[in-house]
PDB file of N, CA and C in Angstrom:
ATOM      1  N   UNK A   1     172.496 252.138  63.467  1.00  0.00           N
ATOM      2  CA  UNK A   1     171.501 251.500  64.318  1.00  0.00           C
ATOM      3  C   UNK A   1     171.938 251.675  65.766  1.00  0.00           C
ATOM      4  N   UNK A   2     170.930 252.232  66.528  1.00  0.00           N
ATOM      5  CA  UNK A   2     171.289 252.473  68.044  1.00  0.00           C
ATOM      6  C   UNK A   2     170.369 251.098  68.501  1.00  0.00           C
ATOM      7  N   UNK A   3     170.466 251.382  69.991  1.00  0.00           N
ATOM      8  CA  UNK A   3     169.398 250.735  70.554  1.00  0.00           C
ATOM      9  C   UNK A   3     169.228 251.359  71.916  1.00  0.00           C
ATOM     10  N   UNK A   4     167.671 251.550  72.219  1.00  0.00           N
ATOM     11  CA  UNK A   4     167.414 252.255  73.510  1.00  0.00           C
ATOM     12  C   UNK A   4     166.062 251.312  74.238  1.00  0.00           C
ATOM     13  N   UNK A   5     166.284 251.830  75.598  1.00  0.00           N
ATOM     14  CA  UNK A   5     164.966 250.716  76.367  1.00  0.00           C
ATOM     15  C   UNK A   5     164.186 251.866  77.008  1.00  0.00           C
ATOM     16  N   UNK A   6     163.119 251.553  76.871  1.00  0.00           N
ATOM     17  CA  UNK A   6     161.872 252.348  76.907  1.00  0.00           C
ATOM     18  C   UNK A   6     161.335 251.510  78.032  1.00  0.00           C
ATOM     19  N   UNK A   7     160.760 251.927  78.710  1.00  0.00           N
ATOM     20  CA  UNK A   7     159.711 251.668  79.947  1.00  0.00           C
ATOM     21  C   UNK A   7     158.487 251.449  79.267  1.00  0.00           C
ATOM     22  N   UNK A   8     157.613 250.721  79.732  1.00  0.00           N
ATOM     23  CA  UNK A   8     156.365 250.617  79.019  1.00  0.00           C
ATOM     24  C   UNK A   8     155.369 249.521  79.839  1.00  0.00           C
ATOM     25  N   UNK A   9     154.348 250.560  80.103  1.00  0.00           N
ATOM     26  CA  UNK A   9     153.291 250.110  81.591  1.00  0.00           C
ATOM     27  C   UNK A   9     151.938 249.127  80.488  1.00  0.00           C
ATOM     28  N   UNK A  10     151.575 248.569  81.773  1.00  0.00           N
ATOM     29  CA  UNK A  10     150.564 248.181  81.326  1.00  0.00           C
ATOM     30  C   UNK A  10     149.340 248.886  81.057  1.00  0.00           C
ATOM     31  N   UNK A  11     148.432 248.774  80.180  1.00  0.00           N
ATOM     32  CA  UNK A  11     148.373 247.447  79.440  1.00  0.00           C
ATOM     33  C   UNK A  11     149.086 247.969  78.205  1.00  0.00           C
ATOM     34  N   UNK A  12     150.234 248.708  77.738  1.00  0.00           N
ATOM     35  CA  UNK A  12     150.282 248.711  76.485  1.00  0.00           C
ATOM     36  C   UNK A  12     151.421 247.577  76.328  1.00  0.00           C
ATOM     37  N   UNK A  13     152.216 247.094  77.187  1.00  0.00           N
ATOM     38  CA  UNK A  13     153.299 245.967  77.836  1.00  0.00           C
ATOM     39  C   UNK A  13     152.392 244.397  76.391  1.00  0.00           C
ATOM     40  N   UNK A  14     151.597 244.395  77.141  1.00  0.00           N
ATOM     41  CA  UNK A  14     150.521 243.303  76.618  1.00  0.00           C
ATOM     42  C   UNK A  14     150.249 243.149  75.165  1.00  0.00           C
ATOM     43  N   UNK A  15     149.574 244.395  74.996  1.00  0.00           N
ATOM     44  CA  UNK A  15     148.856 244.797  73.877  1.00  0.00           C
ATOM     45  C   UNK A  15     150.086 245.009  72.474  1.00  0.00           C
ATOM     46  N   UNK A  16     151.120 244.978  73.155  1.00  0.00           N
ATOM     47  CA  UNK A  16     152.033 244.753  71.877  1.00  0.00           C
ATOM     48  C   UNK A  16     152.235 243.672  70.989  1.00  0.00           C
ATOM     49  N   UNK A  17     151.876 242.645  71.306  1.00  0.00           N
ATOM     50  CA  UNK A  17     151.411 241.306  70.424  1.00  0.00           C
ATOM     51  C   UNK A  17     150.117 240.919  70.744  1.00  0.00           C
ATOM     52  N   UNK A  18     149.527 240.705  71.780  1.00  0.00           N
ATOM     53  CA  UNK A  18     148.138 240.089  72.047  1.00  0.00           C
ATOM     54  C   UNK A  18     147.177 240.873  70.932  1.00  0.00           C
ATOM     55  N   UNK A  19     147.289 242.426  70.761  1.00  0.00           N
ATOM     56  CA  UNK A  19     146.143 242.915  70.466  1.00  0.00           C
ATOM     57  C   UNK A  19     146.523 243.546  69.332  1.00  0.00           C
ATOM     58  N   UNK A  20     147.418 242.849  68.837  1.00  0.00           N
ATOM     59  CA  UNK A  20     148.154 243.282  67.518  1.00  0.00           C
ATOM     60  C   UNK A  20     148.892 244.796  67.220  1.00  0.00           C
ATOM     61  N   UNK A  21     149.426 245.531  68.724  1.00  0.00           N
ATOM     62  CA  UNK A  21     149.803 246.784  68.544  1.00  0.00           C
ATOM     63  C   UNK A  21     151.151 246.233  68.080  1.00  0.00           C
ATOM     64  N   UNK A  22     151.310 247.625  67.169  1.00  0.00           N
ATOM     65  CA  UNK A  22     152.539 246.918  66.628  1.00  0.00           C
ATOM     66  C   UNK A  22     152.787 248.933  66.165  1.00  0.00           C
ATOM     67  N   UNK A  23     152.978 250.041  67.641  1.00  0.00           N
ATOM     68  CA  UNK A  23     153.065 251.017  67.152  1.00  0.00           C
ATOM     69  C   UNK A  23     153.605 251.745  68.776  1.00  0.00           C
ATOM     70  N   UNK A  24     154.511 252.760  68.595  1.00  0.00           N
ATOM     71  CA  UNK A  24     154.648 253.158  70.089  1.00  0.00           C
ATOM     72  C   UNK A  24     154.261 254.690  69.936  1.00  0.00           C
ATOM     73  N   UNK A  25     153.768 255.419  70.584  1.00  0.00           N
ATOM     74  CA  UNK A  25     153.873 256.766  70.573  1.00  0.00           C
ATOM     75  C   UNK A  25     154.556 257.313  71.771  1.00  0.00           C
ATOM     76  N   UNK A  26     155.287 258.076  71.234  1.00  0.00           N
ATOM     77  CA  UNK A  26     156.276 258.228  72.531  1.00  0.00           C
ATOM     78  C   UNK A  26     157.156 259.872  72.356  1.00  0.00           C
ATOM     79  N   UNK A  27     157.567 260.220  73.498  1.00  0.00           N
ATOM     80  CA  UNK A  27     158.127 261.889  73.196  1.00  0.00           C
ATOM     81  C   UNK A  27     159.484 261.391  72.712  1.00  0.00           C
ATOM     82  N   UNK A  28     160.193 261.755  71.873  1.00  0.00           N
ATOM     83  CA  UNK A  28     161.377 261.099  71.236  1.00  0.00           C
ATOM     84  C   UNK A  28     162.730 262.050  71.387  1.00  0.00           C
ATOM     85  N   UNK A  29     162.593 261.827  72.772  1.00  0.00           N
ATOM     86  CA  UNK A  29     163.886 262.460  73.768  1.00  0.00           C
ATOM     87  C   UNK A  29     165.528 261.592  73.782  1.00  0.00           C
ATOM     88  N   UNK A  30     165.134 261.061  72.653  1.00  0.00           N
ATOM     89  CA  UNK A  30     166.552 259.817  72.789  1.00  0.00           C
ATOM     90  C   UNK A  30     167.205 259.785  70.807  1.00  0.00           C
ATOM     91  N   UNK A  31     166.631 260.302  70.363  1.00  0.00           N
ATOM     92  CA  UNK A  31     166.946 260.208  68.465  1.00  0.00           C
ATOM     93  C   UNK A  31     166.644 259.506  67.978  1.00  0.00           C
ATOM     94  N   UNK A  32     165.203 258.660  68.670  1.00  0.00           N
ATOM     95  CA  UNK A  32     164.969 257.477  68.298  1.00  0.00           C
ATOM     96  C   UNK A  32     164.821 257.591  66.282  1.00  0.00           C
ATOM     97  N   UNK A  33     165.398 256.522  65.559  1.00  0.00           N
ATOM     98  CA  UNK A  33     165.458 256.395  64.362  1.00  0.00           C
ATOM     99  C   UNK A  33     165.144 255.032  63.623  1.00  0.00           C
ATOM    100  N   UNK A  34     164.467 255.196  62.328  1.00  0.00           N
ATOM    101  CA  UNK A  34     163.995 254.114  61.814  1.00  0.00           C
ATOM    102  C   UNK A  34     165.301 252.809  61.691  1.00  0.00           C
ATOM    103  N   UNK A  35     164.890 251.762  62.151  1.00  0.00           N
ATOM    104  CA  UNK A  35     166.198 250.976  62.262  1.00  0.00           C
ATOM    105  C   UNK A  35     166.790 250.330  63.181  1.00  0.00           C
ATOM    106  N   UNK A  36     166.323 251.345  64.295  1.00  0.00           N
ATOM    107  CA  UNK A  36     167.186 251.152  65.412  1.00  0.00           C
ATOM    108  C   UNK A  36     165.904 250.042  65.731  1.00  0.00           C
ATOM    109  N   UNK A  37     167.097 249.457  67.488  1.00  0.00           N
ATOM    110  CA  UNK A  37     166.297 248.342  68.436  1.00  0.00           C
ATOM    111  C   UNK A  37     165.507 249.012  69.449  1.00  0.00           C
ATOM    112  N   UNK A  38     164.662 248.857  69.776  1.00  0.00           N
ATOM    113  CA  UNK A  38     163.876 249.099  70.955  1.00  0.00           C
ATOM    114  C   UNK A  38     164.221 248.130  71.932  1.00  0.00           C
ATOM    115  N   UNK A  39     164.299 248.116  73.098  1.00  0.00           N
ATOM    116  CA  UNK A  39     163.643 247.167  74.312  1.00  0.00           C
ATOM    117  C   UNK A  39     162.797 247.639  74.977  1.00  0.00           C
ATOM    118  N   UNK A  40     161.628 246.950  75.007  1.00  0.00           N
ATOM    119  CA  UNK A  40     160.362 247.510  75.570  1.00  0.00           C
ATOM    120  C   UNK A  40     159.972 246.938  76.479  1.00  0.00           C
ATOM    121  N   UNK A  41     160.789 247.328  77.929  1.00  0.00           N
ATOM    122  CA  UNK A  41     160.760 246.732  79.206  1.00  0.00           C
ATOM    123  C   UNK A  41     159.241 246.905  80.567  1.00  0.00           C
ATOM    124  N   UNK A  42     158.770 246.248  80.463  1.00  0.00           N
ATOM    125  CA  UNK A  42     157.365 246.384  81.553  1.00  0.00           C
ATOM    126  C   UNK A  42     157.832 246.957  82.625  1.00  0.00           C
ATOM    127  N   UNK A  43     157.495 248.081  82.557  1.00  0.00           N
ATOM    128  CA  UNK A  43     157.285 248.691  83.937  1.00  0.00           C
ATOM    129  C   UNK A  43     156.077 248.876  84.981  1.00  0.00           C
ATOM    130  N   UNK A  44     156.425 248.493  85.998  1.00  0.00           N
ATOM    131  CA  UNK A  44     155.197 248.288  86.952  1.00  0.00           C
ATOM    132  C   UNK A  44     155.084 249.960  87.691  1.00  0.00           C
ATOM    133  N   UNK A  45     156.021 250.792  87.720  1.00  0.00           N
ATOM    134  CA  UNK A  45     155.684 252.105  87.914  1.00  0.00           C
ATOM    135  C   UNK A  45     156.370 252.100  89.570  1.00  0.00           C
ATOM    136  N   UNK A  46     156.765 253.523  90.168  1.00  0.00           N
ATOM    137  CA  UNK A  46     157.219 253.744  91.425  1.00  0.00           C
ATOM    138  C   UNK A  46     159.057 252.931  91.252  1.00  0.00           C
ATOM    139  N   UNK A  47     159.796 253.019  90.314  1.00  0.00           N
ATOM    140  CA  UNK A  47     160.966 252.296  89.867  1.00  0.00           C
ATOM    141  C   UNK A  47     160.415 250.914  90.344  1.00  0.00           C
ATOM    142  N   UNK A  48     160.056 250.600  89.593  1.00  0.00           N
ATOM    143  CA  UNK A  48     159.956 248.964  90.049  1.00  0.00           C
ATOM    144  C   UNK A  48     160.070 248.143  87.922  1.00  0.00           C
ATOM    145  N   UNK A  49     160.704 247.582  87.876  1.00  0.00           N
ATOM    146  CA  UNK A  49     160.604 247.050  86.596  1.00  0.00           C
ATOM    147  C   UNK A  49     160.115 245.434  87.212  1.00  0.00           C
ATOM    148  N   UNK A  50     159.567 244.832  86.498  1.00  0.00           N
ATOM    149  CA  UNK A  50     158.222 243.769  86.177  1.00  0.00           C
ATOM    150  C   UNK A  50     159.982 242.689  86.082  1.00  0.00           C
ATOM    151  N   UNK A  51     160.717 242.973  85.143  1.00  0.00           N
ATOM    152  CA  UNK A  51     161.866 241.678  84.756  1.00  0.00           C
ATOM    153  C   UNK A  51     161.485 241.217  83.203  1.00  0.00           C
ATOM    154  N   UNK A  52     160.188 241.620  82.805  1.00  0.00           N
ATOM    155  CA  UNK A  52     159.949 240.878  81.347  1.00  0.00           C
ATOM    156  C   UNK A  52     160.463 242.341  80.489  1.00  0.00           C
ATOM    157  N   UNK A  53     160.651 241.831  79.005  1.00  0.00           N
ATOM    158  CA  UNK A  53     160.912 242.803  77.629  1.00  0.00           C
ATOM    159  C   UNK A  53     160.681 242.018  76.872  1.00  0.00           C
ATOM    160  N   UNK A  54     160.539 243.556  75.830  1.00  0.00           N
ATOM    161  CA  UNK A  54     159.636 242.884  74.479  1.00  0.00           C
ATOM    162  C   UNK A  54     161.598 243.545  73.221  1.00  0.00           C
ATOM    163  N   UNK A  55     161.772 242.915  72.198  1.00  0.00           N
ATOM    164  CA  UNK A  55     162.291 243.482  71.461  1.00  0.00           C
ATOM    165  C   UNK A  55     161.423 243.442  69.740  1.00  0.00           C
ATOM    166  N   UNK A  56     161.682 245.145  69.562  1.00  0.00           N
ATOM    167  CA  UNK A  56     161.571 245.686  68.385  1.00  0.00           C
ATOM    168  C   UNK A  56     162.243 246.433  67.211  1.00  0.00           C
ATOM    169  N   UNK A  57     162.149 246.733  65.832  1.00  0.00           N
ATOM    170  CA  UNK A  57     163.112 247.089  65.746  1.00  0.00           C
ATOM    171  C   UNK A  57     162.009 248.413  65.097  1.00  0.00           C
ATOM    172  N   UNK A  58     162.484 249.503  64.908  1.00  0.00           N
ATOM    173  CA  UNK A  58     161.472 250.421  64.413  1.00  0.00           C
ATOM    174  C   UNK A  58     161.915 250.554  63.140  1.00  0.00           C
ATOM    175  N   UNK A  59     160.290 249.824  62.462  1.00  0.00           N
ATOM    176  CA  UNK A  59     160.121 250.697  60.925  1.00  0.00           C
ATOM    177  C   UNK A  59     159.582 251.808  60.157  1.00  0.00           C
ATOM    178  N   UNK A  60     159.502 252.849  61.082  1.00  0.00           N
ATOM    179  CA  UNK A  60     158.497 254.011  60.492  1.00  0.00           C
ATOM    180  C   UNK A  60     158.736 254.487  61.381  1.00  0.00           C
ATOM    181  N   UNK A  61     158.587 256.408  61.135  1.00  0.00           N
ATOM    182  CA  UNK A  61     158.157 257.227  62.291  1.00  0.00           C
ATOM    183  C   UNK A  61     157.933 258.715  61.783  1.00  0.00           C
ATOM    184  N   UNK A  62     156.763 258.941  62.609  1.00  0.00           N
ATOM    185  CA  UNK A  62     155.963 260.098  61.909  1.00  0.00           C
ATOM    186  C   UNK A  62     156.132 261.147  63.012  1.00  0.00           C
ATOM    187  N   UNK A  63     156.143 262.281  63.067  1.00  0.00           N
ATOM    188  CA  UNK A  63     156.168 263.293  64.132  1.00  0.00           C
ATOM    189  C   UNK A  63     154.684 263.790  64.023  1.00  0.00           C
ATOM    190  N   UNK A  64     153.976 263.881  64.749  1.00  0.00           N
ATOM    191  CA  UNK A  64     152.734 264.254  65.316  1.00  0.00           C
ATOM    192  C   UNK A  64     152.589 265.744  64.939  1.00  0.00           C
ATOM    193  N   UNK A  65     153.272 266.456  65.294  1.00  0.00           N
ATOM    194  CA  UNK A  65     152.982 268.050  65.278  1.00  0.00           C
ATOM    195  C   UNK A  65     152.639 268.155  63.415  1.00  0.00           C
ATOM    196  N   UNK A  66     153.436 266.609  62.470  1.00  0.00           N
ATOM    197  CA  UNK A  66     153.365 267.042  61.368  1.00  0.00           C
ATOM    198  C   UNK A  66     151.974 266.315  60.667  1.00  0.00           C
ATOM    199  N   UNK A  67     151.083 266.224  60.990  1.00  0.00           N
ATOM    200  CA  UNK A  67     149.893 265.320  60.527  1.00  0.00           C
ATOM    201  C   UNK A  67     149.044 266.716  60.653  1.00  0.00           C
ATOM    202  N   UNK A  68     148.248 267.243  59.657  1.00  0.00           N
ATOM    203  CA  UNK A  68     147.680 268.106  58.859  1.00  0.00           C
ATOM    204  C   UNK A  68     146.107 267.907  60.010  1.00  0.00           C
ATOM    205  N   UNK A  69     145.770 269.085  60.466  1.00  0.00           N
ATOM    206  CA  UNK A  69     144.577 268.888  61.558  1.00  0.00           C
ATOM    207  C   UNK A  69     144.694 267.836  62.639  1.00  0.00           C
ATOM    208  N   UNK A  70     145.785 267.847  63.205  1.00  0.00           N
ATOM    209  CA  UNK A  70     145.810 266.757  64.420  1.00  0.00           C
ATOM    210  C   UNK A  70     145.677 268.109  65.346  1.00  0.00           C
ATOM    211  N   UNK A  71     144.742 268.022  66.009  1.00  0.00           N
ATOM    212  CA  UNK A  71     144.834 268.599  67.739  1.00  0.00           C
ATOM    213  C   UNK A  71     145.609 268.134  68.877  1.00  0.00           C
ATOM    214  N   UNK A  72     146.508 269.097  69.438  1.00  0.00           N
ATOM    215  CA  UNK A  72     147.801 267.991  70.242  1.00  0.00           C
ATOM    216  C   UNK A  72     147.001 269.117  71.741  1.00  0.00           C
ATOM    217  N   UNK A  73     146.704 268.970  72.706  1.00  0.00           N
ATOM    218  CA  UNK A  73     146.316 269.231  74.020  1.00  0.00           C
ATOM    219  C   UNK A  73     147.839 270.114  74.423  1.00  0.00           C
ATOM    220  N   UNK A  74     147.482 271.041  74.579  1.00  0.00           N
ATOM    221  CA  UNK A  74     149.022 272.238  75.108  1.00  0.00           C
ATOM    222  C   UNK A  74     148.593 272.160  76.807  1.00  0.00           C
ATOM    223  N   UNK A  75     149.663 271.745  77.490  1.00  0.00           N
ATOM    224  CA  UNK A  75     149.882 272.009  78.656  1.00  0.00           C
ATOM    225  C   UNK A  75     151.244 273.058  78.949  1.00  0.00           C
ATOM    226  N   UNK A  76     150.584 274.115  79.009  1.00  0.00           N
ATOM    227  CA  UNK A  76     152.146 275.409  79.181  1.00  0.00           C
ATOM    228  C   UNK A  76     152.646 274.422  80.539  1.00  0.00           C
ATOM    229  N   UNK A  77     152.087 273.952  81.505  1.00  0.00           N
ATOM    230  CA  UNK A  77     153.309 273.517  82.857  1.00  0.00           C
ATOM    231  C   UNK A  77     154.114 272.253  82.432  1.00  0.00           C
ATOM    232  N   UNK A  78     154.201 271.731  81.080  1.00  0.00           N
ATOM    233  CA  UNK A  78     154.975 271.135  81.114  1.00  0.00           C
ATOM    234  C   UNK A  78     156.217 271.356  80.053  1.00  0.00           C
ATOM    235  N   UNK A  79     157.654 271.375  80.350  1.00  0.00           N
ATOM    236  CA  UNK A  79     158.562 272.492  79.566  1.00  0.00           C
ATOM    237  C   UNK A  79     159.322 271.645  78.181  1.00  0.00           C
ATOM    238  N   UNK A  80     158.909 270.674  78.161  1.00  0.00           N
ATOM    239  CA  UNK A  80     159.341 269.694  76.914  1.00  0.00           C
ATOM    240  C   UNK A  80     158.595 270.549  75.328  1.00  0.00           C
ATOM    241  N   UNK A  81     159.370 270.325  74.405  1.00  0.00           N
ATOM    242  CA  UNK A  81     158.520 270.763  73.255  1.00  0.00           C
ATOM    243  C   UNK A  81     158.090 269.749  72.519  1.00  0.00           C
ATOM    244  N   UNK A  82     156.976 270.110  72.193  1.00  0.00           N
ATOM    245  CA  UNK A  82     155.467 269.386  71.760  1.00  0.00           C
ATOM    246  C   UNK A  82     155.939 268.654  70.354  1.00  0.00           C
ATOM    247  N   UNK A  83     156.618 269.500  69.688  1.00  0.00           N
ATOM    248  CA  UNK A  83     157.149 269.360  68.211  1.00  0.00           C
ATOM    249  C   UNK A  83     157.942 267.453  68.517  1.00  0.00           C
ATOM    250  N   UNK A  84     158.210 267.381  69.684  1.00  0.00           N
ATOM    251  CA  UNK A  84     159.271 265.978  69.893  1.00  0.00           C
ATOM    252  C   UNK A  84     158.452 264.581  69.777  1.00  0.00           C
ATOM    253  N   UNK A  85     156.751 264.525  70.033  1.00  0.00           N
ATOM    254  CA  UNK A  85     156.121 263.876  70.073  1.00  0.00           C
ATOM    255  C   UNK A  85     156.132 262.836  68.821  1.00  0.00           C
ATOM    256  N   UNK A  86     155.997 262.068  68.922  1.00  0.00           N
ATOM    257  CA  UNK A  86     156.162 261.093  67.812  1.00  0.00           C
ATOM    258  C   UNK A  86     155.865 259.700  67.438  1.00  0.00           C
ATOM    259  N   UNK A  87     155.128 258.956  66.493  1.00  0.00           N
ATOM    260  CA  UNK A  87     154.571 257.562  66.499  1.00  0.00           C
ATOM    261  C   UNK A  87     155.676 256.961  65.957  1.00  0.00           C
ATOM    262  N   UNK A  88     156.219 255.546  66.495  1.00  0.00           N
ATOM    263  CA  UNK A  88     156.703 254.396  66.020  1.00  0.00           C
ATOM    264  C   UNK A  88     156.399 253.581  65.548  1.00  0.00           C
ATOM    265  N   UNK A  89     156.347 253.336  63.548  1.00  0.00           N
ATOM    266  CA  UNK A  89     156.175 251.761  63.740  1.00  0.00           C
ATOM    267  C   UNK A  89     156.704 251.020  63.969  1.00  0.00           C
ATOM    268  N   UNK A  90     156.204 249.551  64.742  1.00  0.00           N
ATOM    269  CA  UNK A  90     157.499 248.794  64.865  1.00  0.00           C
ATOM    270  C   UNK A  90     157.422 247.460  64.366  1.00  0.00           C
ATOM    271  N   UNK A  91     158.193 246.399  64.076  1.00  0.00           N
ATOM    272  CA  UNK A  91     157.971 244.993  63.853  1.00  0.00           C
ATOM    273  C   UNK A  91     159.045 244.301  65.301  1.00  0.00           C
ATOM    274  N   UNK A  92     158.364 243.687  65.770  1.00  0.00           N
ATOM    275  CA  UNK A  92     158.329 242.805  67.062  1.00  0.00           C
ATOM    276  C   UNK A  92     159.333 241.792  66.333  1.00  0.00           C
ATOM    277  N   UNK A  93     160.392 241.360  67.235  1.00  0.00           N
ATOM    278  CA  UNK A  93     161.300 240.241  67.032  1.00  0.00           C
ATOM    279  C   UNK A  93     160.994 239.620  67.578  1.00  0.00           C
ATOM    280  N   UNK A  94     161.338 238.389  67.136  1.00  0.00           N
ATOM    281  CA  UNK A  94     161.058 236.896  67.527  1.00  0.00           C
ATOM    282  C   UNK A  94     159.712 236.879  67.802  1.00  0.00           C
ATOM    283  N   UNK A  95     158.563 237.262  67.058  1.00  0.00           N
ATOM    284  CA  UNK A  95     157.084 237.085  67.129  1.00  0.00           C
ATOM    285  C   UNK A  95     156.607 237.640  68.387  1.00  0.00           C
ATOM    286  N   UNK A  96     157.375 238.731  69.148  1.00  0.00           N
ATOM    287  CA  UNK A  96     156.871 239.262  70.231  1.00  0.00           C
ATOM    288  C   UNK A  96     157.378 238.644  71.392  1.00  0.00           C
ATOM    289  N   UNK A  97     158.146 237.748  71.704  1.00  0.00           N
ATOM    290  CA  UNK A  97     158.673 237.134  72.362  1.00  0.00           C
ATOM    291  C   UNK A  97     158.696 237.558  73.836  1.00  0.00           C
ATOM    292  N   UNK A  98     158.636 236.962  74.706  1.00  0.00           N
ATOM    293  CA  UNK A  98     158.509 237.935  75.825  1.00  0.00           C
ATOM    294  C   UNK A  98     160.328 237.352  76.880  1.00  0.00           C
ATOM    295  N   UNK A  99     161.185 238.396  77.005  1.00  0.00           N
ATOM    296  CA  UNK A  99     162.579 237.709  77.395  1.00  0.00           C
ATOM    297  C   UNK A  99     162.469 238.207  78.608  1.00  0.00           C
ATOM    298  N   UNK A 100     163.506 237.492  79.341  1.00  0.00           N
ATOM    299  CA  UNK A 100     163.666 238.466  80.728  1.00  0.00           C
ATOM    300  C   UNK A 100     164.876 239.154  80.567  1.00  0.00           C
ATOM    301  N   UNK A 101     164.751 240.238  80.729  1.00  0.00           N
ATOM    302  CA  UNK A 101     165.455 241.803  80.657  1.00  0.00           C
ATOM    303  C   UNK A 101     166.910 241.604  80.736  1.00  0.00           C
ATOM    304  N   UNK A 102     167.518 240.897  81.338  1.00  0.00           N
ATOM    305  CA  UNK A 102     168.875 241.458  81.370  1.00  0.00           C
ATOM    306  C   UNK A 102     169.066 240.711  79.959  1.00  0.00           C
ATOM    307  N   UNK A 103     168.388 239.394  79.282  1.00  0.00           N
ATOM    308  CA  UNK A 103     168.519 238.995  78.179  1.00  0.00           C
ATOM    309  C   UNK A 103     168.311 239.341  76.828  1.00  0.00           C
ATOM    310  N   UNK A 104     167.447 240.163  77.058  1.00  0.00           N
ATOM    311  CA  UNK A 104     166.786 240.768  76.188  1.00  0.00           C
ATOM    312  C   UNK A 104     168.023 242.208  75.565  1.00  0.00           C
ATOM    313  N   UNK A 105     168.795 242.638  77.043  1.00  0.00           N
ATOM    314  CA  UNK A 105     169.554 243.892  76.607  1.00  0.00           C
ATOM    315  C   UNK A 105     170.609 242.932  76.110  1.00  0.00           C
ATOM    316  N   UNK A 106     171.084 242.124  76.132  1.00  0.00           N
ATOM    317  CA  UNK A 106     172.112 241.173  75.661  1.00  0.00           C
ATOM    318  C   UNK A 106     171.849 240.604  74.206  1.00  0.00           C
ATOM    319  N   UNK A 107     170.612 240.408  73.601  1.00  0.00           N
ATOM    320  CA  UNK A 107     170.163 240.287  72.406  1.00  0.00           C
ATOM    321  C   UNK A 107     170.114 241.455  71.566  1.00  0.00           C
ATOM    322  N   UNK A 108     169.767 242.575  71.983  1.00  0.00           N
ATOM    323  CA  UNK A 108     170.242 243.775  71.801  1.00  0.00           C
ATOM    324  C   UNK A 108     171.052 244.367  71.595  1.00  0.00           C
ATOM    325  N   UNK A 109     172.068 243.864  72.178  1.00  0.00           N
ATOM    326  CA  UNK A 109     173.650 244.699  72.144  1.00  0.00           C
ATOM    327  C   UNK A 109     173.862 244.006  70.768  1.00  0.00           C
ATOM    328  N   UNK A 110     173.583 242.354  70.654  1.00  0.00           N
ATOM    329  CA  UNK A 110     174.026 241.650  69.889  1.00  0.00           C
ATOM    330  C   UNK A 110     173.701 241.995  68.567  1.00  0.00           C
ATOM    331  N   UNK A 111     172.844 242.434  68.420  1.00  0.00           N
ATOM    332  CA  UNK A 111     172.235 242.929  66.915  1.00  0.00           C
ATOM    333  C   UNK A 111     173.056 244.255  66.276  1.00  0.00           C
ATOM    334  N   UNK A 112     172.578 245.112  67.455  1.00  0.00           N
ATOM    335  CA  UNK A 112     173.169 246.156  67.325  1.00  0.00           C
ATOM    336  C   UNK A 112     175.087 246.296  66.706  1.00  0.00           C
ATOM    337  N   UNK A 113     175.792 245.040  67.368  1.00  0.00           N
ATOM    338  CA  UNK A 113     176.974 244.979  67.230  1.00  0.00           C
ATOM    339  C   UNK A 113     177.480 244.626  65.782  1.00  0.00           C
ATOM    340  N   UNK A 114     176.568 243.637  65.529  1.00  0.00           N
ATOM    341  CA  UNK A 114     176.415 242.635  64.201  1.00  0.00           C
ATOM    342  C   UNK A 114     176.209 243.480  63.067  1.00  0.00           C
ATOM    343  N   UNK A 115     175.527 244.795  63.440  1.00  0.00           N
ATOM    344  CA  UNK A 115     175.332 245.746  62.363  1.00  0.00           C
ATOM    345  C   UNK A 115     176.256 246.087  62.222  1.00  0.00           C
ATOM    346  N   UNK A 116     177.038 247.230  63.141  1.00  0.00           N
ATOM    347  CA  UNK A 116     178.113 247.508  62.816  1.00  0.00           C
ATOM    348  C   UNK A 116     178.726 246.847  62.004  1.00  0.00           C
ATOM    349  N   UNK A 117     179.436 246.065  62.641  1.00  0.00           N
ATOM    350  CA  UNK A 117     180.580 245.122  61.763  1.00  0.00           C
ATOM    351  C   UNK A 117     180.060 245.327  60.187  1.00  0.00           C
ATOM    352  N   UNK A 118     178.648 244.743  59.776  1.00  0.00           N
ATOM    353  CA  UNK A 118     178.562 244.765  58.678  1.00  0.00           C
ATOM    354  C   UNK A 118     178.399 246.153  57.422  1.00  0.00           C
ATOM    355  N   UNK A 119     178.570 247.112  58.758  1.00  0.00           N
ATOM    356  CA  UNK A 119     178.852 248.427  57.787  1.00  0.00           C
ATOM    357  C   UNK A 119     180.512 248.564  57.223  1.00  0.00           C
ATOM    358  N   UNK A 120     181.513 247.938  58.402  1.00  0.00           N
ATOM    359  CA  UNK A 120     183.166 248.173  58.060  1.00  0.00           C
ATOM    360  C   UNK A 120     183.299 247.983  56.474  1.00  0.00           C
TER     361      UNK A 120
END
């Protein structure tokens, strides 16, 4: 179990409990893996972070390029490969909870640590 923090603008910030999203799609430039923690920190955009996070832990994940007739939009100017694209499911801790960030990476570490141990 890793754990990584993701930026995440509005409105999808919101819509992660209010509107019952409970899914990230995201280019998966980090190894993101079923298991691991998310922190899903509001970003207001221009480096500015908001101070709120959401924690998740991901249960599912599908790669996009592999879903049978999905049309993915090719932009040659951008040099990332397409194949990396990928949906998260996730289940929201503590009912979606909304923490302020430096707490939230501190709840985080904590889980993350707790696993370990219980693999020794």
């Amino acid at each position: 179990m890793k754990m990584h923090e993701l930026k995440t603008i509005q409105p999808f910030f919101g819509q992660l409990k209010t509107d019952g999203k409970n899914f990230e799609v995201r280019y998966n430039d980090r190894d993101v893996r079923v298991g691991d923690i998310l922190i899903l920190s509001e970003w207001a955009g221009q480096a500015e972070w908001t101070g709120q996070a959401k924690l998740a832990k991901v249960t599912y994940k599908i790669a996009l390029h592999s879903v049978p007739n999905l049309l993915m939009p090719v932009d040659h100017t951008i040099t990332y490969d397409p194949r990396n694209w990928e949906v998260f499911g996730l289940h929201l801790l503590e009912d979606g909870k909304v923490y302020p960030r430096p707490q939230a990476l501190k709840i985080a570490h904590k889980l993350v640590s707790l696993n370990d141990k219980k693999r020794i």
